[in-house]
C-alpha atoms as a PDB file:
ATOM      1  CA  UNK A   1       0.000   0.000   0.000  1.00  0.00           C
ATOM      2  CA  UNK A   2       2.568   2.479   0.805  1.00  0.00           C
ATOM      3  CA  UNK A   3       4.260   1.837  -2.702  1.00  0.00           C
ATOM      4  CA  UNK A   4       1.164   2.685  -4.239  1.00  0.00           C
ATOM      5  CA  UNK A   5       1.160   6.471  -2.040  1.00  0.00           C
ATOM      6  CA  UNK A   6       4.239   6.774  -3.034  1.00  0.00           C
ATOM      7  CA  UNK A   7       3.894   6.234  -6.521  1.00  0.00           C
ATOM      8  CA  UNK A   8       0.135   8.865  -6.722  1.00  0.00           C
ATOM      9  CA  UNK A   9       2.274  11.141  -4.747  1.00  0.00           C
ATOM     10  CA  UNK A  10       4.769  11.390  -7.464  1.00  0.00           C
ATOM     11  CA  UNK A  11       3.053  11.381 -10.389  1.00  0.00           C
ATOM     12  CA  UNK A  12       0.860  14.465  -8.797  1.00  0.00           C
ATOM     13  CA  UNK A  13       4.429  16.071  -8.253  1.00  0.00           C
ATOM     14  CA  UNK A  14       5.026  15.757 -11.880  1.00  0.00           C
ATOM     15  CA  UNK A  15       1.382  16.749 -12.708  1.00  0.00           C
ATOM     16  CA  UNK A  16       1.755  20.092 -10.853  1.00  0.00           C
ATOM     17  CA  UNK A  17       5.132  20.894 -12.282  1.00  0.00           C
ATOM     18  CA  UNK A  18       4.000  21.059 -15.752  1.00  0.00           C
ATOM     19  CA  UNK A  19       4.549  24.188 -17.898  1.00  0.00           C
ATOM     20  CA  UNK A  20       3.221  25.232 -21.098  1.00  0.00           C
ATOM     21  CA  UNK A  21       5.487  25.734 -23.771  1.00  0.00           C
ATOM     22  CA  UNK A  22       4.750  27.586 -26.944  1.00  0.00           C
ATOM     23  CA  UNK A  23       6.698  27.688 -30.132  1.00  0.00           C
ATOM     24  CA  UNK A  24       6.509  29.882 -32.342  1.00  0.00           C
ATOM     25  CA  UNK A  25       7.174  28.343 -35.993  1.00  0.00           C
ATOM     26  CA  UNK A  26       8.196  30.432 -38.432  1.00  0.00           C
ATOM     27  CA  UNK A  27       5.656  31.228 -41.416  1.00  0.00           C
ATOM     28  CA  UNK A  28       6.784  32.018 -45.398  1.00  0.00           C
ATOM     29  CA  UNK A  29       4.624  34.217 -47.136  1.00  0.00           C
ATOM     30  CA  UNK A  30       1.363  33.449 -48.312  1.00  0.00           C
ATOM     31  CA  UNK A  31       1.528  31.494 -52.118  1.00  0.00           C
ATOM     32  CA  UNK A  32      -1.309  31.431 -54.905  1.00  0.00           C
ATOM     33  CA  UNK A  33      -2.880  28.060 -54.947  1.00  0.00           C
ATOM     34  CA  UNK A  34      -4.322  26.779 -57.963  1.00  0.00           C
ATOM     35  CA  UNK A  35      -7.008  24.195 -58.904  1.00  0.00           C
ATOM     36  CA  UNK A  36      -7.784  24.084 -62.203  1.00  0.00           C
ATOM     37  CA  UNK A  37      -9.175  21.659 -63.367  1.00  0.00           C
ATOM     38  CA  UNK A  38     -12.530  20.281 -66.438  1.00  0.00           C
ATOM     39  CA  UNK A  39     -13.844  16.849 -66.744  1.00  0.00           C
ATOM     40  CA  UNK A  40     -15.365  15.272 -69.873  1.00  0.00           C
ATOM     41  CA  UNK A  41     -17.845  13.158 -68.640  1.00  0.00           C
ATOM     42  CA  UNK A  42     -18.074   9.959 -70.740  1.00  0.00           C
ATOM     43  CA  UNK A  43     -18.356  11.617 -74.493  1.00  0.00           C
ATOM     44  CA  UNK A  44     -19.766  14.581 -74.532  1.00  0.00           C
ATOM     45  CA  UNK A  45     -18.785  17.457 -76.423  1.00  0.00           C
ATOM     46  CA  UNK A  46     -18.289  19.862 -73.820  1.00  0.00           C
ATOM     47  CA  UNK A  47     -16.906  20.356 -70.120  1.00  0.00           C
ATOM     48  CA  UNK A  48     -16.839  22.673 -67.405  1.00  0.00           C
ATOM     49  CA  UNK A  49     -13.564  23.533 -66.525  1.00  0.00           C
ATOM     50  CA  UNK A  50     -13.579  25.174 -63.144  1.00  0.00           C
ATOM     51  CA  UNK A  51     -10.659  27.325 -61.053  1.00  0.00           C
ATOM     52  CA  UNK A  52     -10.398  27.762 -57.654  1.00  0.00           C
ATOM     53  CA  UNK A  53      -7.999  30.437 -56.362  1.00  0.00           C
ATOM     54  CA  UNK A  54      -6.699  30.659 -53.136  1.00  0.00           C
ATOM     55  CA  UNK A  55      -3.859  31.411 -50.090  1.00  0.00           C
ATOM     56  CA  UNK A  56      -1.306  29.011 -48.468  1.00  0.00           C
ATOM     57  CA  UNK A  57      -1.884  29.749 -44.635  1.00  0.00           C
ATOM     58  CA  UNK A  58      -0.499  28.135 -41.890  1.00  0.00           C
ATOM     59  CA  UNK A  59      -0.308  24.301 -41.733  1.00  0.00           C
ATOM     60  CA  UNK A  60      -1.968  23.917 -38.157  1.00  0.00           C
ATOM     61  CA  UNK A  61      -4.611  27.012 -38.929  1.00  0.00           C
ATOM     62  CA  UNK A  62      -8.022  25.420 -38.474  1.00  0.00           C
ATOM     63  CA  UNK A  63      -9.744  28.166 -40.602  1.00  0.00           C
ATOM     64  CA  UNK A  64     -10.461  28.047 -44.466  1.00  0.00           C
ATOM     65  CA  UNK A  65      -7.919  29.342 -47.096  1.00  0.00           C
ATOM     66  CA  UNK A  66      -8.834  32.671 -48.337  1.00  0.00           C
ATOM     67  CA  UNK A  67     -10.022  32.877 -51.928  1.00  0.00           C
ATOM     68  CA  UNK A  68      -8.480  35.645 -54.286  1.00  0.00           C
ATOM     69  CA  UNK A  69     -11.288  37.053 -56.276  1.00  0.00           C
ATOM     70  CA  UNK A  70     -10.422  39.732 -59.078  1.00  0.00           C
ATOM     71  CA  UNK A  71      -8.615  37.669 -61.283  1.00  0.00           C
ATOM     72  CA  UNK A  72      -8.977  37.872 -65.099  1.00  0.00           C
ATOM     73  CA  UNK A  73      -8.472  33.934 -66.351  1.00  0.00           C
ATOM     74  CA  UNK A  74      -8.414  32.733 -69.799  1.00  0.00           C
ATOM     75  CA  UNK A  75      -8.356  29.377 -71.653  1.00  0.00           C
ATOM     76  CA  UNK A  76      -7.038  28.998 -75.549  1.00  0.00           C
ATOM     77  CA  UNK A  77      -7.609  26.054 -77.507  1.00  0.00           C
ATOM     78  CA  UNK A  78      -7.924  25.771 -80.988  1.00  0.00           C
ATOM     79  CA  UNK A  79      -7.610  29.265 -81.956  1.00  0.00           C
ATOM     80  CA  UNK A  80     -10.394  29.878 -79.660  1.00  0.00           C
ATOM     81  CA  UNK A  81     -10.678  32.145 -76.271  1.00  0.00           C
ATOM     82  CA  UNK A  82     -12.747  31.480 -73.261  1.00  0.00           C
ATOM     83  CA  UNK A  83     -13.206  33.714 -70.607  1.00  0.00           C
ATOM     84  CA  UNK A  84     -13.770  32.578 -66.936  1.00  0.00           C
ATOM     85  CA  UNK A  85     -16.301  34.410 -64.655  1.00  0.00           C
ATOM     86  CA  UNK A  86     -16.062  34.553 -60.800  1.00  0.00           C
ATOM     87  CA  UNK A  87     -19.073  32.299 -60.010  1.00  0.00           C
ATOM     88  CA  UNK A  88     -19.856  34.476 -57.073  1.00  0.00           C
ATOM     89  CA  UNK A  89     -18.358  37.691 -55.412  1.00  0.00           C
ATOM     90  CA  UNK A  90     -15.387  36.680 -53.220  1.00  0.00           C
ATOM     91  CA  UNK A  91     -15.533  33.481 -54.014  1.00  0.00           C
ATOM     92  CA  UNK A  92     -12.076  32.408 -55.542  1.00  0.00           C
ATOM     93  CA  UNK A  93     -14.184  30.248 -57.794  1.00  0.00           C
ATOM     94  CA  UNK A  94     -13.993  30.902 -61.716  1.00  0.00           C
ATOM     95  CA  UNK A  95     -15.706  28.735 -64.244  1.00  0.00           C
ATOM     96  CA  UNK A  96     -16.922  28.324 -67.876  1.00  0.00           C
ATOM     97  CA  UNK A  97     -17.439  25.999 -70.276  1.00  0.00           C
ATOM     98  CA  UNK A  98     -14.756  24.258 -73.185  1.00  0.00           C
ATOM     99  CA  UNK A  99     -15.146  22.163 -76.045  1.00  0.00           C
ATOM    100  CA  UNK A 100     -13.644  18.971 -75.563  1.00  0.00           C
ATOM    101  CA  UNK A 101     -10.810  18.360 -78.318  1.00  0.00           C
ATOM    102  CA  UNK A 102      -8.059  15.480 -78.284  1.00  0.00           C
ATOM    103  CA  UNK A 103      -4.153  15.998 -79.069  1.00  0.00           C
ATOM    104  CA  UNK A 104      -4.506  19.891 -78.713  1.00  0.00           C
ATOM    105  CA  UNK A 105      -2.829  22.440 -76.381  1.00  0.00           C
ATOM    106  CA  UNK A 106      -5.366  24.388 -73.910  1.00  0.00           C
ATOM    107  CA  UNK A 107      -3.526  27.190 -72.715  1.00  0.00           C
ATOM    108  CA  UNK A 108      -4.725  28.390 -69.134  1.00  0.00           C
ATOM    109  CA  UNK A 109      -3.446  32.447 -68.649  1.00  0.00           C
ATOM    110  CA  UNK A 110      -4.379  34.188 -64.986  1.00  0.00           C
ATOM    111  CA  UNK A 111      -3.588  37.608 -64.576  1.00  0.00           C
ATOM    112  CA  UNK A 112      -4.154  38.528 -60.424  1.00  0.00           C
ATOM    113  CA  UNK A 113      -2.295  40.756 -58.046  1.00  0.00           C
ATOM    114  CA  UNK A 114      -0.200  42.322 -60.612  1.00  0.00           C
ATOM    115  CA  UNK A 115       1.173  39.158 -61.742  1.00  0.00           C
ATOM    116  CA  UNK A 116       0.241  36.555 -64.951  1.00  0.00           C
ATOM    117  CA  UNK A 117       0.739  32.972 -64.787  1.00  0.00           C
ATOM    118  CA  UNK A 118       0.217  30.038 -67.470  1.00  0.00           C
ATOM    119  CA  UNK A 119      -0.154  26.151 -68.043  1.00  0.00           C
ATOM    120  CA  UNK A 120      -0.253  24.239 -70.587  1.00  0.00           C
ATOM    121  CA  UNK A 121      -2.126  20.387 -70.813  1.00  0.00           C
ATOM    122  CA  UNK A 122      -4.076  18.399 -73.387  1.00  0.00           C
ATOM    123  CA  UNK A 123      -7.593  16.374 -72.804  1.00  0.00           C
ATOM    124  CA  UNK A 124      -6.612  12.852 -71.280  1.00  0.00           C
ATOM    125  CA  UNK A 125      -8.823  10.005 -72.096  1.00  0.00           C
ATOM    126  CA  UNK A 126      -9.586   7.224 -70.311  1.00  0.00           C
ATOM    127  CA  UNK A 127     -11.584   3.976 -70.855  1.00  0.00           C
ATOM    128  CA  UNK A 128     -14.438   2.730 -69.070  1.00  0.00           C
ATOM    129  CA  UNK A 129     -15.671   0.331 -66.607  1.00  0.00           C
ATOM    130  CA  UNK A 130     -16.799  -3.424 -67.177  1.00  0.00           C
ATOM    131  CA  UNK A 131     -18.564  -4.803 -64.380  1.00  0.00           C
ATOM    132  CA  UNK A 132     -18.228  -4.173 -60.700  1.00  0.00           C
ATOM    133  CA  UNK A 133     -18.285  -6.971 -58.276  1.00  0.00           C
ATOM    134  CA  UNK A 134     -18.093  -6.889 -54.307  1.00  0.00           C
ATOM    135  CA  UNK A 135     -16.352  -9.969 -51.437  1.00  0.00           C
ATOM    136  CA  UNK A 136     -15.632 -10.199 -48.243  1.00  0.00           C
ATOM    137  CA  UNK A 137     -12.713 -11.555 -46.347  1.00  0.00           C
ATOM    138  CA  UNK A 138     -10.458  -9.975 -49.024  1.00  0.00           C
ATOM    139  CA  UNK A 139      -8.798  -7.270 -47.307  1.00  0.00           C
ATOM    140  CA  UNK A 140      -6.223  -7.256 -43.933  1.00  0.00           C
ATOM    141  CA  UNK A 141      -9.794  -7.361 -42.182  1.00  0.00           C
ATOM    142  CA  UNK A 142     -12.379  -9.883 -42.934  1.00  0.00           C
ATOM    143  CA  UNK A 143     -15.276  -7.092 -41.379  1.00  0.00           C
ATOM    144  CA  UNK A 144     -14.486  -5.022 -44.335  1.00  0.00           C
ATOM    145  CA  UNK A 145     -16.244  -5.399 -47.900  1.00  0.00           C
ATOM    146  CA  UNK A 146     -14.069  -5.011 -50.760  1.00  0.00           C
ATOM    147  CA  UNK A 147     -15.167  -3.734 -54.032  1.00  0.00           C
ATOM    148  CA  UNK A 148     -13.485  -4.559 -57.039  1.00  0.00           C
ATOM    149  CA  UNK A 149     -14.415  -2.273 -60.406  1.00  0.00           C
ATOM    150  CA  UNK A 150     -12.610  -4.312 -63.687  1.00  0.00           C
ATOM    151  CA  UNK A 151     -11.925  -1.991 -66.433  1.00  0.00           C
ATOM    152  CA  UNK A 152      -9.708  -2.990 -69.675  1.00  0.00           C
ATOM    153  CA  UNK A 153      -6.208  -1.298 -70.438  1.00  0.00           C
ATOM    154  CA  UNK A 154      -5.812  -0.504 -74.283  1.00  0.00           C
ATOM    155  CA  UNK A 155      -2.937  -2.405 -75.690  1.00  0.00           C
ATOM    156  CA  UNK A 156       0.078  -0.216 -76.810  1.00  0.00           C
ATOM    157  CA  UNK A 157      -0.492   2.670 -74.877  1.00  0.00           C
ATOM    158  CA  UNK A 158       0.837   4.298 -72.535  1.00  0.00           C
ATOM    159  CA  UNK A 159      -2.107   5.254 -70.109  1.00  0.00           C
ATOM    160  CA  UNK A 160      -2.074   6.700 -66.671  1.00  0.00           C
ATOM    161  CA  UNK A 161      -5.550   6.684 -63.865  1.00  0.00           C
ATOM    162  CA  UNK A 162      -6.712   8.719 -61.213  1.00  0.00           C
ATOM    163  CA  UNK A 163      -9.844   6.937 -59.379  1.00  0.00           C
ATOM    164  CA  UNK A 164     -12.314   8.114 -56.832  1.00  0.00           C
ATOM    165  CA  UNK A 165     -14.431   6.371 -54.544  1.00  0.00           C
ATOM    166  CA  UNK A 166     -17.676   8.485 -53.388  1.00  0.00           C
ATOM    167  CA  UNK A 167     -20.232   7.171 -50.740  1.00  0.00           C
ATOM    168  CA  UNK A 168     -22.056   8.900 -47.838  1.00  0.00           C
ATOM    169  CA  UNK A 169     -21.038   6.464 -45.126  1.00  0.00           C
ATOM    170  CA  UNK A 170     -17.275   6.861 -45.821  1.00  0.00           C
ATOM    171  CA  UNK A 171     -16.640  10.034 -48.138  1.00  0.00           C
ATOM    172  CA  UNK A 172     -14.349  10.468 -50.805  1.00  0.00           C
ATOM    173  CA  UNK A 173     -11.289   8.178 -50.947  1.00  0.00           C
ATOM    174  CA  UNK A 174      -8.574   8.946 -54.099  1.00  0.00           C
ATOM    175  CA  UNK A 175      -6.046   6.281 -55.777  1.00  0.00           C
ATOM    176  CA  UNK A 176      -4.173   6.740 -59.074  1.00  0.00           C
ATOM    177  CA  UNK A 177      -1.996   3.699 -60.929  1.00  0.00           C
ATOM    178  CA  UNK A 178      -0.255   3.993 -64.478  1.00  0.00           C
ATOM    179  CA  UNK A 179      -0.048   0.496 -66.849  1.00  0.00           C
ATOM    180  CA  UNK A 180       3.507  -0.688 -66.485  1.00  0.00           C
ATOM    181  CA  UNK A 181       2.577  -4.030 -65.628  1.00  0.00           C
ATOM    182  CA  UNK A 182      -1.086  -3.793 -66.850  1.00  0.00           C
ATOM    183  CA  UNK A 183      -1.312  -2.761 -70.219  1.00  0.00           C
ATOM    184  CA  UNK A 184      -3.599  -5.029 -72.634  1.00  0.00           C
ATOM    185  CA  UNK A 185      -5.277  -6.495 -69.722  1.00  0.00           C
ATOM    186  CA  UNK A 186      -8.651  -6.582 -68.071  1.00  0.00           C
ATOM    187  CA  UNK A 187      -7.686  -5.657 -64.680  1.00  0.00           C
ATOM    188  CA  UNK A 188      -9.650  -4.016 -61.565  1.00  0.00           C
ATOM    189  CA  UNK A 189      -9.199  -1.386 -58.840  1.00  0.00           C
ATOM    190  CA  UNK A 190      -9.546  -2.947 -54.956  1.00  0.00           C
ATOM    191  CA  UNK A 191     -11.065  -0.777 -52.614  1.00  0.00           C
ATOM    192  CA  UNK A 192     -12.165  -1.702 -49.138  1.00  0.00           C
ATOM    193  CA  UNK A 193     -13.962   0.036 -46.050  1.00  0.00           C
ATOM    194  CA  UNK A 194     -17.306  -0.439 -43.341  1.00  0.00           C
ATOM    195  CA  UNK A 195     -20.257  -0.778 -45.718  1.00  0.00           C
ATOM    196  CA  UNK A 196     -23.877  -1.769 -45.068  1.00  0.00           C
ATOM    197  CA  UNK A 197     -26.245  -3.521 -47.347  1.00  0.00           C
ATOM    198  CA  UNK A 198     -27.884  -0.374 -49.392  1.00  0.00           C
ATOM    199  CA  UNK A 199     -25.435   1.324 -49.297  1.00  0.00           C
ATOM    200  CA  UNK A 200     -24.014   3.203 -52.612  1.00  0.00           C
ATOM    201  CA  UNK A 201     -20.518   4.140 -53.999  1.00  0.00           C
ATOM    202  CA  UNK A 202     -20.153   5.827 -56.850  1.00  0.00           C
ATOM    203  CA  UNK A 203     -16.943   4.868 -58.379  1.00  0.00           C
ATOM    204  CA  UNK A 204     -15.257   7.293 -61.492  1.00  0.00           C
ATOM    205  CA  UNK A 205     -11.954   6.619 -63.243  1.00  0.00           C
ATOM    206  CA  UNK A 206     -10.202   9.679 -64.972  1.00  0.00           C
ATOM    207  CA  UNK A 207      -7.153   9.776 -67.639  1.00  0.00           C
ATOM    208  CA  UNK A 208      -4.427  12.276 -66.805  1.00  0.00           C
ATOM    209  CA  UNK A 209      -0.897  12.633 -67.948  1.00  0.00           C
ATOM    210  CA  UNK A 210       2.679  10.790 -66.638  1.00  0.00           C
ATOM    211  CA  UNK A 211       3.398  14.144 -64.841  1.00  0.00           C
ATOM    212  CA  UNK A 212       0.241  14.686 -63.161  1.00  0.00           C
ATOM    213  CA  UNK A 213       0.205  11.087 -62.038  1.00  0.00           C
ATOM    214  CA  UNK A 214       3.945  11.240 -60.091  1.00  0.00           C
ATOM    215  CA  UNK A 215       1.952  14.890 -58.916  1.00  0.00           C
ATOM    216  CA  UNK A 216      -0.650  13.401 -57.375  1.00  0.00           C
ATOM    217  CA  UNK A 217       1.188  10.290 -56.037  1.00  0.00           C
ATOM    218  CA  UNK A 218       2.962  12.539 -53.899  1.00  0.00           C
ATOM    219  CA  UNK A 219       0.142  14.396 -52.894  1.00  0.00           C
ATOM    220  CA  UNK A 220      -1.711  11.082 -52.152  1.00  0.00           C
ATOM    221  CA  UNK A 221       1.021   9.791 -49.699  1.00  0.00           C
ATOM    222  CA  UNK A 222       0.900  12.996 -47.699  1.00  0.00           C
ATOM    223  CA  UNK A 223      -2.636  12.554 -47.224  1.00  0.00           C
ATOM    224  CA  UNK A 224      -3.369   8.973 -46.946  1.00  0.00           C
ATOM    225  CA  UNK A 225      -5.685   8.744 -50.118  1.00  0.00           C
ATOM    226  CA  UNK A 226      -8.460  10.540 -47.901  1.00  0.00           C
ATOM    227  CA  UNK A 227     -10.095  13.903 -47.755  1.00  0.00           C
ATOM    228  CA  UNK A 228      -8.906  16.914 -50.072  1.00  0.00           C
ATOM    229  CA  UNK A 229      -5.490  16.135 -51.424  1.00  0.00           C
ATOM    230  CA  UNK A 230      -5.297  19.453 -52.329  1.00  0.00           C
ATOM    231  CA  UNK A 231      -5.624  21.595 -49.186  1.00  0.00           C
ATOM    232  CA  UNK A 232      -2.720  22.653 -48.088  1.00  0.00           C
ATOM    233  CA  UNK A 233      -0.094  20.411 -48.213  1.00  0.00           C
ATOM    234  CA  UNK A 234       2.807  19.904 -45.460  1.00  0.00           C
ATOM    235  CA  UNK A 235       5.120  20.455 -48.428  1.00  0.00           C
ATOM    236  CA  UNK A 236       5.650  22.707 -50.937  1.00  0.00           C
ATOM    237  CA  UNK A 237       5.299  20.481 -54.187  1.00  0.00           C
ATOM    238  CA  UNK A 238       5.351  22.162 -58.101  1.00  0.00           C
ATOM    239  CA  UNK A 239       2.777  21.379 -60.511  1.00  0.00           C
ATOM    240  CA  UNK A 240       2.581  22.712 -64.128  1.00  0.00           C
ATOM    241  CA  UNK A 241       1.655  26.194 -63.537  1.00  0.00           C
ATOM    242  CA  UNK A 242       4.055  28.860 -64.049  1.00  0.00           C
ATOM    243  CA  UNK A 243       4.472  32.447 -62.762  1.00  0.00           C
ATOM    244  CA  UNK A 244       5.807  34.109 -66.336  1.00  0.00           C
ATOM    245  CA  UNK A 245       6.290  37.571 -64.505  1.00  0.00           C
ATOM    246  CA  UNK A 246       8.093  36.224 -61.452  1.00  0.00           C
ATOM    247  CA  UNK A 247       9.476  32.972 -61.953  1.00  0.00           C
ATOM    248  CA  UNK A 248      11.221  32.465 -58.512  1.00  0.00           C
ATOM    249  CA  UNK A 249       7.103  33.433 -56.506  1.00  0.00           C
ATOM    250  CA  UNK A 250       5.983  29.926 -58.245  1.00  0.00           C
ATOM    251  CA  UNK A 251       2.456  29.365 -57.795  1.00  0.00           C
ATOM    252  CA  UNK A 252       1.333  25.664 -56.166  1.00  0.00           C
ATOM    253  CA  UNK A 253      -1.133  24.071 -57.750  1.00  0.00           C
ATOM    254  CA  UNK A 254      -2.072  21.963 -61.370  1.00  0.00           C
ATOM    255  CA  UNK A 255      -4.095  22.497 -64.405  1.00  0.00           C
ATOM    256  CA  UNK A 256      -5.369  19.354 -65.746  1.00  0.00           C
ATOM    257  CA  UNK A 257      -8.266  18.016 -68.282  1.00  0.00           C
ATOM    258  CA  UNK A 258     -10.003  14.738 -68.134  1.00  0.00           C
ATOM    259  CA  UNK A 259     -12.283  12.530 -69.844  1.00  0.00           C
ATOM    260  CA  UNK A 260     -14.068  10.601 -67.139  1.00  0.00           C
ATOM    261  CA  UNK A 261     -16.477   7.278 -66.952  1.00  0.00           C
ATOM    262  CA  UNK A 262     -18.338   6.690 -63.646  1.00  0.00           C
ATOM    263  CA  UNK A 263     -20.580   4.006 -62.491  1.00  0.00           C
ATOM    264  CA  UNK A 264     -22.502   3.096 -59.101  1.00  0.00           C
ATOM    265  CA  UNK A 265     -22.743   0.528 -56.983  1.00  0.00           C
ATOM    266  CA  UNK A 266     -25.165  -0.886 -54.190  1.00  0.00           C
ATOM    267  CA  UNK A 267     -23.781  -2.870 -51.603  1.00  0.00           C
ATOM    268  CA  UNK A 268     -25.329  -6.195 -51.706  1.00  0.00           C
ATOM    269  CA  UNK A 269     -26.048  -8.886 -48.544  1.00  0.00           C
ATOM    270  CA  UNK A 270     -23.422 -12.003 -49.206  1.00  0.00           C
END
């Protein structure tokens, strides 16, 4: 009994001695982040493309980004101009719509803050899904229900993915693979988590390029394949956009265009 005094009394001695300590970590200045980004949805003609400009802030800040409104934005393709419009005042959001064209430069131009910036990509295709089938006991943990969606690489190509995983029980989970040790085959993406019967995922599959891919890969591993990979990340990490009157004041971010083939799924009883 005594050794057990003994032992309250100290740890109480230790409780009472403790001190706050705060850090202060230093801060670089604010950088433009931007999302830019237009989906093809199976074959139609035309997409949204839609830009969302905002602020770095600090990593442990629990408060939104701040949007940049003002900006004049611009997309050329084909000879053509298209002029983006703030969806709302303050936003940070800037949208309108492209046509969809393969093997041909869209050129994305943002002038904001006294400074003009640029990308360059091309529409990615993709292919789309065959069947989607569901099992249990296939994962680390035999509670979880796996969900395998088959899809077939074309042979001779070099093809890159980006997948997304949508339901309301779990949210939105990300993946991406390229076809090194795919390509010509029928092959199928394995995703895993707490489902009921009822329940839906919506599962999409987008093309994107070789450099996006290693982009997001990065991305992905910072964030565990969960959430918003593109909050702001713990490191600083390039993407295609460049700051043409300031080279060194780089902007984070990527500008990307993607055809895209979804398909939903109920979770059956086994």
């Amino acid at each position: 009994m005594k050794k057990i005094v003994i032992l309250l009394f100290s740890l109480c001695a230790l409780w009472s001695c403790e001190d706050v300590i705060s850090i202060d970590l230093e801060e670089g200045e604010p950088k433009l982040v931007i999302e830019a980004t237009a989906i093809q949805l199976e074959d139609q003609e035309e997409a949204f493309i839609e830009v969302k400009l905002t602020k770095t802030f600090p990593y442990f800040n629990n408060e939104l980004p701040p949007n940049v409104s003002g900006a004049e934005i611009t997309v050329e393709v084909n000879d053509q101009t298209f002029l983006l419009e703030e969806i709302d005042d303050n936003s940070g959001y800037y949208s309108t719509s492209l046509p969809m064209i393969y093997n041909q430069d869209y050129i994305l131009f943002i002038e904001v803050e006294g400074e003009q910036y640029e990308a360059t990509t091309q529409l990615e295709p993709t292919v789309p899904f065959d069947y989607v089938e569901q099992a249990t006991g296939e994962s680390f943990d035999p509670d979880l229900t796996s969900i395998k969606a088959y899809f077939t690489d074309p042979e001779d190509e070099e093809n890159f993915y980006y997948f997304e995983f949508n339901s309301e029980r779990n949210g939105r989970v990300l993946d991406n693979s390229d076809d090194e040790l795919i390509n010509g085959n029928q092959v199928s993406t394995f995703y895993a988590d707490e489902f009921e019967v009822g329940d839906q995922v919506t599962i999409s599959i987008q093309g994107i390029s070789e450099r996006f891919n290693n982009y997001i890969s990065i991305l992905l591993d910072q964030t565990d394949g969960g959430g918003n990979p593109f909050g702001t990340p713990p490191a600083t990490i390039r993407g295609n956009i460049k700051n043409v009157s300031n080279p060194d004041n780089f902007p984070l971010g990527y500008f990307r265009i993607s055809q895209e083939y979804t398909t939903t799924y109920t979770i059956q009883p086994e």
